[in-house]
N, C-alpha and C. Protein backbone atom coordinates (compact mmCIF):
# COMPACT_ATOMS: atom_id res chain seq x y z
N UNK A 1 19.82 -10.59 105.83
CA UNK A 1 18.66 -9.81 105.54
C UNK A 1 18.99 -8.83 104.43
N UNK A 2 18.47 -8.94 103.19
CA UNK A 2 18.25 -7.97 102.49
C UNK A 2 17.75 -6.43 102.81
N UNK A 3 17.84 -5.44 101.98
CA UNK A 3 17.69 -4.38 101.93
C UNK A 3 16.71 -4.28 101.14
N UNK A 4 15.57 -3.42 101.71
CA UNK A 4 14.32 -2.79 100.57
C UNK A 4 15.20 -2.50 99.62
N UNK A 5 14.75 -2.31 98.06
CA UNK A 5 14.09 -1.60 97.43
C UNK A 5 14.10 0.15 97.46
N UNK A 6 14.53 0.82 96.99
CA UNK A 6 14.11 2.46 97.45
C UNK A 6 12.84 2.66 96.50
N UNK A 7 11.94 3.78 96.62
CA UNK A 7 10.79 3.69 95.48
C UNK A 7 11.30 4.59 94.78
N UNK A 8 11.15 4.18 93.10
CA UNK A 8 12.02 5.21 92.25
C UNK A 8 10.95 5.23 91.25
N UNK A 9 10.55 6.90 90.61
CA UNK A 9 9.52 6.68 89.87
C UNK A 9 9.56 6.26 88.37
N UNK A 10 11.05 5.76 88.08
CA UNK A 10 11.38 5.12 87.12
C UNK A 10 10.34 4.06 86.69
N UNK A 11 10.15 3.02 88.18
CA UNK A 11 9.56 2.16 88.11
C UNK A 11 8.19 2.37 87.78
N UNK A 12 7.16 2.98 87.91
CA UNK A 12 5.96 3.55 87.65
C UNK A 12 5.77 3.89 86.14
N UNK A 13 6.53 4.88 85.56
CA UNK A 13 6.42 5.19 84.70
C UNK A 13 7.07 3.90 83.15
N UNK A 14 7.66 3.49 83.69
CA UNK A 14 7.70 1.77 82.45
C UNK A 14 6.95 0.95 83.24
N UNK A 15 6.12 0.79 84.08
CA UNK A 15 5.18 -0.34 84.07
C UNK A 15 3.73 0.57 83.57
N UNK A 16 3.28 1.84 83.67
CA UNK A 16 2.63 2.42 82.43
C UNK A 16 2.60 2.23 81.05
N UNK A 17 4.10 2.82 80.33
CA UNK A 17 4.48 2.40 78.70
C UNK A 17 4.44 1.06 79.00
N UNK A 18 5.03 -0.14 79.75
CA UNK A 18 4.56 -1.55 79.43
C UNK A 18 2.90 -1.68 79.35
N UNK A 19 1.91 -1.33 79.73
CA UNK A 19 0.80 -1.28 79.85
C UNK A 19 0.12 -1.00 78.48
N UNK A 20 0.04 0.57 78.22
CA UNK A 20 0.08 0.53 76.91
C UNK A 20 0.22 0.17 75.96
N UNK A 21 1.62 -0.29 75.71
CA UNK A 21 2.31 -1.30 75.11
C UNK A 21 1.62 -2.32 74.83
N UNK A 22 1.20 -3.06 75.78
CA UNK A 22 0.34 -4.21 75.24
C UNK A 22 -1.13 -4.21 75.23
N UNK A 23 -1.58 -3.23 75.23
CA UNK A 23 -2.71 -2.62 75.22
C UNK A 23 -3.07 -2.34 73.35
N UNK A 24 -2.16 -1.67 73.43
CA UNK A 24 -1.69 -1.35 71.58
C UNK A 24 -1.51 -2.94 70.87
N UNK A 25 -0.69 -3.87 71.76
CA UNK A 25 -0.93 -4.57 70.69
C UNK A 25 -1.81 -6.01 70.60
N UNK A 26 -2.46 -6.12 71.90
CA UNK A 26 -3.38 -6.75 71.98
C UNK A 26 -4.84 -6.20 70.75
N UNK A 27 -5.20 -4.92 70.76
CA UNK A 27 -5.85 -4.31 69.74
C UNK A 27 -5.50 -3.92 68.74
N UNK A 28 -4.71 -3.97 67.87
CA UNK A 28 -4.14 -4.01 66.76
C UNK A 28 -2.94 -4.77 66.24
N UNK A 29 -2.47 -5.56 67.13
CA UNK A 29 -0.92 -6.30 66.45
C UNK A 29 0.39 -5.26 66.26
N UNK A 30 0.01 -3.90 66.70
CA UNK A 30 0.96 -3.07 66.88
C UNK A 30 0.96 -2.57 67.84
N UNK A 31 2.41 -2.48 68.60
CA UNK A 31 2.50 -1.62 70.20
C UNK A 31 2.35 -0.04 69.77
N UNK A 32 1.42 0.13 70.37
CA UNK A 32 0.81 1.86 70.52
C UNK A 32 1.89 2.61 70.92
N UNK A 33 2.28 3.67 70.91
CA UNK A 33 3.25 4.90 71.31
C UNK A 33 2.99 4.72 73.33
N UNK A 34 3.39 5.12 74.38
CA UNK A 34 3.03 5.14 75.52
C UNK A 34 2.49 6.74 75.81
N UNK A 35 1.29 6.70 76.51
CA UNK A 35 0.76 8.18 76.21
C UNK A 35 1.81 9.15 77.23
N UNK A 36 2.08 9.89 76.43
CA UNK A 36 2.84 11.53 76.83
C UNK A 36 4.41 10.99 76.72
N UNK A 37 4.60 9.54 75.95
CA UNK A 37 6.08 9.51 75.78
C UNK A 37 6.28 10.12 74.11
N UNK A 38 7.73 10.60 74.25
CA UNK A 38 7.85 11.46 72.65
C UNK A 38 8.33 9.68 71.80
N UNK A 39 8.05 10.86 70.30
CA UNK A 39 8.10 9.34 69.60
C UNK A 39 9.47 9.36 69.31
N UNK A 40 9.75 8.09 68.65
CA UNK A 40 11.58 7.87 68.48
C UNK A 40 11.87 8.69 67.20
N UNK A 41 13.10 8.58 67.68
CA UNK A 41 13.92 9.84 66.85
C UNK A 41 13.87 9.58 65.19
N UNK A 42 13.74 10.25 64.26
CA UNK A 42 12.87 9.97 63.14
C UNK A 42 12.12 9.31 62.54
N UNK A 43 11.11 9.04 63.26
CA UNK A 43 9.77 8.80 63.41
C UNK A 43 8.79 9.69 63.69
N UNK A 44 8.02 9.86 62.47
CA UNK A 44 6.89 10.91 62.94
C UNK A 44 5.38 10.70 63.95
N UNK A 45 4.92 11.54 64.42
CA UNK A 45 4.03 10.89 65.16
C UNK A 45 2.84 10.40 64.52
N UNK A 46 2.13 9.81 64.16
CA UNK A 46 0.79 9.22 63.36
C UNK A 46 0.38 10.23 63.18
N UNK A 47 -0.82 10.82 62.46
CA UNK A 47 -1.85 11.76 62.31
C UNK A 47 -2.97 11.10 62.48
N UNK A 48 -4.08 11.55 63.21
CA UNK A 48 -5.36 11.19 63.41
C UNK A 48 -6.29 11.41 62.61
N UNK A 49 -7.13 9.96 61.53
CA UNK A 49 -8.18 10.23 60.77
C UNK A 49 -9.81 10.68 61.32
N UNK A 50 -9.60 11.20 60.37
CA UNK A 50 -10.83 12.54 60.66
C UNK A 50 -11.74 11.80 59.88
N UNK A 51 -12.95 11.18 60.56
CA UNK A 51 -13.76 10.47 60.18
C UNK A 51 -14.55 10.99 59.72
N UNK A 52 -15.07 10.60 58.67
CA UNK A 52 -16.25 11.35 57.47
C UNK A 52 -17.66 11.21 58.17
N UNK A 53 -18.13 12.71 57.98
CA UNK A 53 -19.41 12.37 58.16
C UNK A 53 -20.46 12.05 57.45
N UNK A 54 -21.18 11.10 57.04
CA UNK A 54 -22.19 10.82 55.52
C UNK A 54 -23.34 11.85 56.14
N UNK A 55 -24.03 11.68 55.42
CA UNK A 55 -25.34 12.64 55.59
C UNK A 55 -26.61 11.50 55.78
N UNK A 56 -27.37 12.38 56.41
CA UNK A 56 -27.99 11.44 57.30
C UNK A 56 -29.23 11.28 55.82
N UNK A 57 -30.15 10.56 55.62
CA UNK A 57 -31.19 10.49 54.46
C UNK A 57 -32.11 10.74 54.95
N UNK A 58 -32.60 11.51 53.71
CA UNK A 58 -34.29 12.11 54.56
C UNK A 58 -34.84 11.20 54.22
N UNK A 59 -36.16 11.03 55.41
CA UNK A 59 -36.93 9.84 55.48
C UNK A 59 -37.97 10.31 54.53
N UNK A 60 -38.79 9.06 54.18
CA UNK A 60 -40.09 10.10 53.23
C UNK A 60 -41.18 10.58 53.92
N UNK A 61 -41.96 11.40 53.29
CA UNK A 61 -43.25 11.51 54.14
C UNK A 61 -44.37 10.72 54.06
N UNK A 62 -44.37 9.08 53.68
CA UNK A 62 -45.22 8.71 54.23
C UNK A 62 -45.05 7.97 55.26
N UNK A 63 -43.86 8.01 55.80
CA UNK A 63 -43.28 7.07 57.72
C UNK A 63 -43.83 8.21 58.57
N UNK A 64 -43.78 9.59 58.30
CA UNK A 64 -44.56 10.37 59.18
C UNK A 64 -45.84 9.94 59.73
N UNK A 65 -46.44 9.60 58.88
CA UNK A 65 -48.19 8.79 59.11
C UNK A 65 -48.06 7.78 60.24
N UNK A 66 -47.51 6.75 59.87
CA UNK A 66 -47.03 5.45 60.61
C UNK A 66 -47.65 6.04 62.21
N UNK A 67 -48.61 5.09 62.25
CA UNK A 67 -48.70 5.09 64.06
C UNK A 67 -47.95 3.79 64.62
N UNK A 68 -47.10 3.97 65.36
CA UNK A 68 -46.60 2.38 65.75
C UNK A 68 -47.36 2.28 67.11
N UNK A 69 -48.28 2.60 67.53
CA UNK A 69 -49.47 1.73 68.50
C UNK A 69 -50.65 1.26 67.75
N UNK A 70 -50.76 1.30 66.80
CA UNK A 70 -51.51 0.37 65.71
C UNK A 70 -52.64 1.53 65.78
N UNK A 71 -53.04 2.47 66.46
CA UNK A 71 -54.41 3.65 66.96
C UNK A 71 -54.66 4.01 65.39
N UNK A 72 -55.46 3.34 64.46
CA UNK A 72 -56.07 4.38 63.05
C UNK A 72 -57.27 5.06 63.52
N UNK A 73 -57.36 6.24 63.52
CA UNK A 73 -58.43 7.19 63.56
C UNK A 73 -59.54 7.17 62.89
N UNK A 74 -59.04 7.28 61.59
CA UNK A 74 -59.83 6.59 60.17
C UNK A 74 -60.93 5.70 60.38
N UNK A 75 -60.15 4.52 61.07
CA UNK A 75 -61.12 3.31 60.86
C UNK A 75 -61.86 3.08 61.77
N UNK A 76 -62.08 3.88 62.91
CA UNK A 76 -62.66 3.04 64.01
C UNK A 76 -63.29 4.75 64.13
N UNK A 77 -65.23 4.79 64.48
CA UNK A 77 -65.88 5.96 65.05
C UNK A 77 -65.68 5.61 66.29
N UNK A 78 -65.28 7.20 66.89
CA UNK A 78 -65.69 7.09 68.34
C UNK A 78 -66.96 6.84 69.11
N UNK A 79 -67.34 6.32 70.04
CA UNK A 79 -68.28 5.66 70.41
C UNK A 79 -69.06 7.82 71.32
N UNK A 80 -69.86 7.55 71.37
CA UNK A 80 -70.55 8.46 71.92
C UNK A 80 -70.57 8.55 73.24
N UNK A 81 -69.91 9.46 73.88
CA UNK A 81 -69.33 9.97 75.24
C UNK A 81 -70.64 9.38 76.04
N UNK A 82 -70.89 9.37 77.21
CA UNK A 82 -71.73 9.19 78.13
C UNK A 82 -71.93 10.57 78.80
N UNK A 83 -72.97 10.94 79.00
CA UNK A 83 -73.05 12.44 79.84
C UNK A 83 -73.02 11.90 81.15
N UNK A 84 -73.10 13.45 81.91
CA UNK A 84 -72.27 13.09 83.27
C UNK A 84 -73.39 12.63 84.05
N UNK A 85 -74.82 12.86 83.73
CA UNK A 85 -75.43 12.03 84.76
C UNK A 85 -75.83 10.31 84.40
N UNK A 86 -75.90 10.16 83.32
CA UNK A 86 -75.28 8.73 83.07
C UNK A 86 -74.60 8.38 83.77
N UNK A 87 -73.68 8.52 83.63
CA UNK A 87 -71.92 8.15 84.40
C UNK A 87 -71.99 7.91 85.63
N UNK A 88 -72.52 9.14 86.36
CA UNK A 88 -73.56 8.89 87.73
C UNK A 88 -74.38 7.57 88.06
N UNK A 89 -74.62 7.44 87.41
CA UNK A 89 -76.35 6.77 87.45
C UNK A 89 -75.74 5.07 87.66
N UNK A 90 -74.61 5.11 86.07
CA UNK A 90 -73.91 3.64 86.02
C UNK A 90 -72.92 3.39 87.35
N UNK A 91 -71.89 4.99 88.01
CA UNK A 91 -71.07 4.31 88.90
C UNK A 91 -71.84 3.99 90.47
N UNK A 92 -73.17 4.44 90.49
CA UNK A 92 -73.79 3.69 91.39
C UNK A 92 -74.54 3.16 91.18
N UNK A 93 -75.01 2.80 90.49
CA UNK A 93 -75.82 0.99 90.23
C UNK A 93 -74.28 0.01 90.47
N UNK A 94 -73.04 0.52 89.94
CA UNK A 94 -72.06 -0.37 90.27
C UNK A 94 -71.56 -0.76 91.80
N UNK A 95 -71.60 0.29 92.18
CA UNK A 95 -71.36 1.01 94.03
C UNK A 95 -72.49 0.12 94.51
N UNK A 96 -74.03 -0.11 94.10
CA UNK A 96 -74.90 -0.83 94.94
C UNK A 96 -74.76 -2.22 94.76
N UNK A 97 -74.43 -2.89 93.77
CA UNK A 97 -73.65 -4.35 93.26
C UNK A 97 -72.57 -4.71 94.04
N UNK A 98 -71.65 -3.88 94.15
CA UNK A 98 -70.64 -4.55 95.42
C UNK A 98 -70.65 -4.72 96.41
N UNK A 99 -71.60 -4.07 96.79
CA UNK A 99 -72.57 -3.35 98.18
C UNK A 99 -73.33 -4.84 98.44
N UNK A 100 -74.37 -5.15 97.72
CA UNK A 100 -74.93 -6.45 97.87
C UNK A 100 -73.83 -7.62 97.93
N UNK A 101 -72.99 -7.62 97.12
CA UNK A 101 -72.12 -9.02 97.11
C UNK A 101 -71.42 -9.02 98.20
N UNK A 102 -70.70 -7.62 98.89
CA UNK A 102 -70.19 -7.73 100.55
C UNK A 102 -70.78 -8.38 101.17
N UNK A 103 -72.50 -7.52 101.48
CA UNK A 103 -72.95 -7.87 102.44
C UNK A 103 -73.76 -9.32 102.38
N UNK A 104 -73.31 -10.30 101.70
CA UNK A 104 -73.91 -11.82 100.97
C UNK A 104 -72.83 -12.40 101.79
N UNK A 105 -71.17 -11.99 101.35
CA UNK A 105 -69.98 -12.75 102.04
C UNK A 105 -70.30 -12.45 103.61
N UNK A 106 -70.87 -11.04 103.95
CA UNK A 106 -70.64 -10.66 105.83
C UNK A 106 -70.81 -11.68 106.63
N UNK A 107 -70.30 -11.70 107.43
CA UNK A 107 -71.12 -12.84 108.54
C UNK A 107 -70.81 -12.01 109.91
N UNK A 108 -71.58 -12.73 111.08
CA UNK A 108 -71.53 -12.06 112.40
C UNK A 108 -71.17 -13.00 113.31
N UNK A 109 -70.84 -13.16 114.38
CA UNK A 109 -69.92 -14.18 114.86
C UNK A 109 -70.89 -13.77 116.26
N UNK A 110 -71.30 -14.72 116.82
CA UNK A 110 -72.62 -14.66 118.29
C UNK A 110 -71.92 -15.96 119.09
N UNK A 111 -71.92 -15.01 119.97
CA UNK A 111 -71.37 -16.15 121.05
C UNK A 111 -72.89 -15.74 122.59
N UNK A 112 -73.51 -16.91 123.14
CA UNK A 112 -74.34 -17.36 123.86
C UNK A 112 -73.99 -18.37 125.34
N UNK A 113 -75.04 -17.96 126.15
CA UNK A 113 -74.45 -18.98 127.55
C UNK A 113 -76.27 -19.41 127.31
N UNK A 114 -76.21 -20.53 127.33
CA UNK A 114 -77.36 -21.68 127.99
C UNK A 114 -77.32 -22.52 129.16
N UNK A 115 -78.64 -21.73 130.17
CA UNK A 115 -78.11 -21.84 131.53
C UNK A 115 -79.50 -23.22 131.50
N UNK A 116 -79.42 -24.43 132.28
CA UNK A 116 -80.14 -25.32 132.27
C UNK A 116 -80.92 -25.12 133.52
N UNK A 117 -81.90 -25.97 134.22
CA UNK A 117 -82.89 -25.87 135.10
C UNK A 117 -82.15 -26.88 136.37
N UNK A 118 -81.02 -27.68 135.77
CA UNK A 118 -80.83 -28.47 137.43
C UNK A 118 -79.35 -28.88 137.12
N UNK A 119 -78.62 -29.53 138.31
CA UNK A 119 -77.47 -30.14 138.06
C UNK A 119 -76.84 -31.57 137.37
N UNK A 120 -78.63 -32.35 137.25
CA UNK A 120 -78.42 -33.55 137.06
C UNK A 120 -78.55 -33.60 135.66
N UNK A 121 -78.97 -32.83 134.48
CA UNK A 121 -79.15 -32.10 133.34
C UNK A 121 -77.85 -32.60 132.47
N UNK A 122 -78.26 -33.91 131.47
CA UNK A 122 -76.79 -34.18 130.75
C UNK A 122 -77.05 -33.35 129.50
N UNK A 123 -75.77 -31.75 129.51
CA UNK A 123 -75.54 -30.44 128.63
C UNK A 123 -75.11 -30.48 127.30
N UNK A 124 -74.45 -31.87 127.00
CA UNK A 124 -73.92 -32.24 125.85
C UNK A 124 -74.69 -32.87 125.13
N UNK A 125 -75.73 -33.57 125.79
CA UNK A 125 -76.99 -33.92 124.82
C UNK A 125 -77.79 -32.68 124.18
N UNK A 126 -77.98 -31.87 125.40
CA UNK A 126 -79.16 -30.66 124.86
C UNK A 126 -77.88 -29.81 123.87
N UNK A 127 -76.80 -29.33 124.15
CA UNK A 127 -75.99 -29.01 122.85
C UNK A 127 -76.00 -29.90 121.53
N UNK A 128 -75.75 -30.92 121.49
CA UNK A 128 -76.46 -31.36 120.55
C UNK A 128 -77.55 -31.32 119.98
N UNK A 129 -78.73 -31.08 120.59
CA UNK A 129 -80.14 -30.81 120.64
C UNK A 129 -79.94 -29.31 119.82
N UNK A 130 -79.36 -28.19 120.79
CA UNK A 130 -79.61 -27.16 119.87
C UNK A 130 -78.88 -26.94 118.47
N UNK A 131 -77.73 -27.77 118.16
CA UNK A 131 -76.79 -27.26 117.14
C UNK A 131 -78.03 -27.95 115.58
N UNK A 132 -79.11 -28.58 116.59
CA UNK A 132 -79.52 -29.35 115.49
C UNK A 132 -80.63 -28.33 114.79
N UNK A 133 -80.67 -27.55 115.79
CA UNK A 133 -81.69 -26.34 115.12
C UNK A 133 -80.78 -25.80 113.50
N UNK A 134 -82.04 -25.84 112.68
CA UNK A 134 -81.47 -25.21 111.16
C UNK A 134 -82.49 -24.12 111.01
N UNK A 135 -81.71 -23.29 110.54
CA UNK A 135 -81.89 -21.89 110.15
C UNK A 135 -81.28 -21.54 108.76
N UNK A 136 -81.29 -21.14 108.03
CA UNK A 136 -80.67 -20.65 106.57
C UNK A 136 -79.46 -19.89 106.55
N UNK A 137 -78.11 -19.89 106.70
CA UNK A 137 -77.41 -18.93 107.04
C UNK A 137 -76.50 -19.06 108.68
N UNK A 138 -77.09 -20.01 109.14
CA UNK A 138 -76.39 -19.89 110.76
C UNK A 138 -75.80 -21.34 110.59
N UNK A 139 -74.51 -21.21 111.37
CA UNK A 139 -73.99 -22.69 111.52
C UNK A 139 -73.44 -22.35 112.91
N UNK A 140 -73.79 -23.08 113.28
CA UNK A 140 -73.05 -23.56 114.91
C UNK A 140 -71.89 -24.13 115.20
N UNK A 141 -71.18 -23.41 116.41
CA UNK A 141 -69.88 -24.00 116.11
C UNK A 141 -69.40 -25.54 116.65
N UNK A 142 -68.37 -26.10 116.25
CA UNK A 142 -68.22 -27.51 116.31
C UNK A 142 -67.70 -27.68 118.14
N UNK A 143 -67.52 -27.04 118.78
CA UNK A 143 -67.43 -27.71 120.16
C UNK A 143 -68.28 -26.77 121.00
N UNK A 144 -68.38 -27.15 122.36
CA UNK A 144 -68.88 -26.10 123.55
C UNK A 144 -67.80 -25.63 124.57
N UNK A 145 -68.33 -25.20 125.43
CA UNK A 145 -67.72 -24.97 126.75
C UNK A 145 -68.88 -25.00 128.14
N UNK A 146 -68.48 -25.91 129.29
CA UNK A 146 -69.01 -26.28 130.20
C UNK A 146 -69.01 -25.09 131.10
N UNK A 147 -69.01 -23.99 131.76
CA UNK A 147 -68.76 -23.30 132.48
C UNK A 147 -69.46 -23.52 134.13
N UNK A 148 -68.67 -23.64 135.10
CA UNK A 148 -69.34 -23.85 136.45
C UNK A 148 -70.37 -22.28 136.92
N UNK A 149 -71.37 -22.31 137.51
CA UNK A 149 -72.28 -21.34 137.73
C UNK A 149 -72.20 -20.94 139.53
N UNK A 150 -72.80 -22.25 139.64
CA UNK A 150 -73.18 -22.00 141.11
C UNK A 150 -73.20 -23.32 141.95
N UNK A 151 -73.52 -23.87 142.96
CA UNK A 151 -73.91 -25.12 143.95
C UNK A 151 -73.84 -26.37 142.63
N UNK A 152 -72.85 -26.32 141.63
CA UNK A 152 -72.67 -27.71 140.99
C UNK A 152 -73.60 -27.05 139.74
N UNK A 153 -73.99 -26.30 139.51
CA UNK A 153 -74.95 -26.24 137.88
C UNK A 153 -73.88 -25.37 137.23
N UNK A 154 -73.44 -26.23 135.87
CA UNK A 154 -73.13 -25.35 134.78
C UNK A 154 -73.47 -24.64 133.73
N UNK A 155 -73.29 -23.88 132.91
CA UNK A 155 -74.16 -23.53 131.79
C UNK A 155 -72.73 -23.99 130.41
N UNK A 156 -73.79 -23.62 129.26
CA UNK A 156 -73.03 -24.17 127.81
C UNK A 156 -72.65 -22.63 127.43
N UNK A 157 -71.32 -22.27 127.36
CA UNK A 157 -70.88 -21.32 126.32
C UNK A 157 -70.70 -21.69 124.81
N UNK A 158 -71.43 -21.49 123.94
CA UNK A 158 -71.13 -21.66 122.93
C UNK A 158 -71.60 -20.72 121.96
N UNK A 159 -71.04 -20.80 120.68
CA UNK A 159 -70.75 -19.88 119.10
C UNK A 159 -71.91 -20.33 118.25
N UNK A 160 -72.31 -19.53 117.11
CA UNK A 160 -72.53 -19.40 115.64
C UNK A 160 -72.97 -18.30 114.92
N UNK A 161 -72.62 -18.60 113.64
CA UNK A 161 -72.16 -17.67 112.61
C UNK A 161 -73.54 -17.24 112.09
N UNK A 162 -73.38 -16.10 111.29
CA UNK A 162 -74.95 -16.00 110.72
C UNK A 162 -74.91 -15.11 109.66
N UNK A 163 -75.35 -15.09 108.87
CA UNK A 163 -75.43 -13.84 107.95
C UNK A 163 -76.61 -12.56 108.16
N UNK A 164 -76.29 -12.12 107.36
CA UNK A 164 -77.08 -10.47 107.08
C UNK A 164 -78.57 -10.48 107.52
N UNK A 165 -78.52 -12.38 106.33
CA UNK A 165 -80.62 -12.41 106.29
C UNK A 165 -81.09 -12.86 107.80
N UNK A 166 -79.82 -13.61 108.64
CA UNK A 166 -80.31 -14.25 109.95
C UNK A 166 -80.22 -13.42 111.19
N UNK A 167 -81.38 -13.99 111.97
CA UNK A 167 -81.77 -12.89 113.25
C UNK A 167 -81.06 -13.64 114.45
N UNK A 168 -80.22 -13.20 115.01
CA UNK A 168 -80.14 -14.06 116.70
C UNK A 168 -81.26 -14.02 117.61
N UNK A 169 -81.98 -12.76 117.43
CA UNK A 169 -83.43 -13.08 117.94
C UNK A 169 -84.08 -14.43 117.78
N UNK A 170 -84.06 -14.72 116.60
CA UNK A 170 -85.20 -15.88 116.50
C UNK A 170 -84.51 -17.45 116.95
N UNK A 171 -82.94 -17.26 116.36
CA UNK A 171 -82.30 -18.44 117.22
C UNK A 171 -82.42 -18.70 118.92
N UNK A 172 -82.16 -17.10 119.51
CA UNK A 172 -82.23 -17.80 120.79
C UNK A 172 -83.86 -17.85 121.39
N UNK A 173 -84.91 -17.21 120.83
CA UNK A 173 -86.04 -17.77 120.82
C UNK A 173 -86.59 -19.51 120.89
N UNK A 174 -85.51 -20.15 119.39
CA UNK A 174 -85.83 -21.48 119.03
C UNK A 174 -85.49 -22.01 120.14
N UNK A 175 -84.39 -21.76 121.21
CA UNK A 175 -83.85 -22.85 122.52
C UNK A 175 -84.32 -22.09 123.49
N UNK A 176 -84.74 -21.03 123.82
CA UNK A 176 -85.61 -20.97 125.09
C UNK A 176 -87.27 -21.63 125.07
N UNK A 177 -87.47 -21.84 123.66
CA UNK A 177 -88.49 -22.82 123.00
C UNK A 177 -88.49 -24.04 123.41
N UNK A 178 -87.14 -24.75 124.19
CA UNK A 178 -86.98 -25.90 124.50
C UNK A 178 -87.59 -25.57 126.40
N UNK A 179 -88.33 -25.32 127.16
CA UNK A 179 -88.52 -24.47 128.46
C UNK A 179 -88.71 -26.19 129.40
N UNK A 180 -88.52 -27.37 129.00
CA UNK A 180 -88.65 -28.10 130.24
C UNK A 180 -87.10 -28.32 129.90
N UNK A 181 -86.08 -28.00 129.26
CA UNK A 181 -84.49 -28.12 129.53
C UNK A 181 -83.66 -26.76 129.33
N UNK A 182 -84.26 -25.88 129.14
CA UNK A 182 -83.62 -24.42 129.24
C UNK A 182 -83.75 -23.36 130.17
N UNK A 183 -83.29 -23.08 131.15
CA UNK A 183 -83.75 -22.16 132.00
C UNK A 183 -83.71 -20.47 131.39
N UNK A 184 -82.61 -20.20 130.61
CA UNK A 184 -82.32 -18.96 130.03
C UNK A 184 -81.39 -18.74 129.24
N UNK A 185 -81.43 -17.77 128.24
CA UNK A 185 -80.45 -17.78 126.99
C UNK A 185 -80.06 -16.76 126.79
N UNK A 186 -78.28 -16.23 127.19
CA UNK A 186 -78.30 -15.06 127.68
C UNK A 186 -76.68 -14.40 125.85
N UNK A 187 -77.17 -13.70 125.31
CA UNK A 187 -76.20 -13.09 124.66
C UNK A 187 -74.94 -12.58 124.97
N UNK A 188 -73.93 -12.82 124.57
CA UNK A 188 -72.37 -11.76 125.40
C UNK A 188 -72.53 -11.05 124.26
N UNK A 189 -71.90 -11.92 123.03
CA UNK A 189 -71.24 -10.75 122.41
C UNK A 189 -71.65 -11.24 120.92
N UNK A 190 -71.73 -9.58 119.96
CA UNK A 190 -71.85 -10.30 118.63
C UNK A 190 -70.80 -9.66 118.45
N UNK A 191 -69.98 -9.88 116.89
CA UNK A 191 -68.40 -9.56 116.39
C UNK A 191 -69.12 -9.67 114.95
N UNK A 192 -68.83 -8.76 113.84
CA UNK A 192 -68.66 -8.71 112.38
C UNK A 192 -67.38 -8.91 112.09
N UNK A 193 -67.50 -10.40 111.29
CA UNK A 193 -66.10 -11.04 110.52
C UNK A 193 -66.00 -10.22 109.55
């Protein structure tokens, strides 16, 4: 078994000047001095050039002008401000325009139970029957639900959509309109999509 090594700061200080060393002559083809080592014995140390300063050139005065966002004042009149009740007037005629185009997209989401008059009553025909009702704006939704009631009679849970211009009044009017296969047409719930 060998013996460490002792740490000697010999070693530190020439793997520094080696550093330098090729530091110097990787960038110039000459090994640099090692910093804070003295230089060899008659050899003077370099002197450092004192770099000239040129003078900077005055620019002329017509680059002062120069707009570099292309903005000429000159060439273009300003358009005539809008007063403030204008301004008014335009940001709500704009305010009532978006206002209409919302309430065009709104829709309301109606969900209904249609309770029939007997048990022997086939429900999927008369659902069919009502989805066939057209109205402008209402679509009915694509399946039902059978729900049990009482002594064997079920009723139809079912959906549709409607807009702003459409009444659920008058829809569930149109199927209690059907009175030798509808016993009653009862609303749960409306929802705004």
């Amino acid at each position: 078994m060998s013996a460490a090594v002792a740490y000697s700061l010999e070693y530190d200080e020439f793997a520094l000047a080696l550093s330098y060393a090729m530091m110097g002559y990787a960038a110039g083809g000459k090994a640099a001095p090692a910093a804070g080592a003295a230089p060899a014995k008659g050899k003077k140390a370099p002197k450092a050039k004192k770099e000239e300063k040129k003078p900077a050139k005055k620019e002329e005065d017509d680059d002062d002008d120069f707009d570099v966002f292309g903005d000429d004042d000159d060439e273009e009149e300003e358009a005539p401000k809008e007063s403030r009740a204008e301004m008014l007037e335009r940001l709500k005629r704009e305010a009532n325009e978006r206002l209409v185009k919302k309430q065009a997209k709104q829709r309301t989401l109606v969900a209904i139970e249609v309770k029939p008059w007997d048990t022997e009553q086939d429900l999927m025909a008369l659902w069919k029957k009502i989805t066939a009702i057209k109205q402008e704006g209402v679509k009915f939704g694509e399946n039902c639900h059978l729900v049990e009631v009482a002594f064997g009679i079920k009723k139809i849970c079912m959906s549709f959509t409607m807009g702003n211009d459409s009444s659920s009044d008058e829809i569930i009017e149109q199927i209690e309109a059907m009175e030798d296969e509808v016993q009653s047409v009862e609303l749960t719930s409306m929802n705004v999509l």
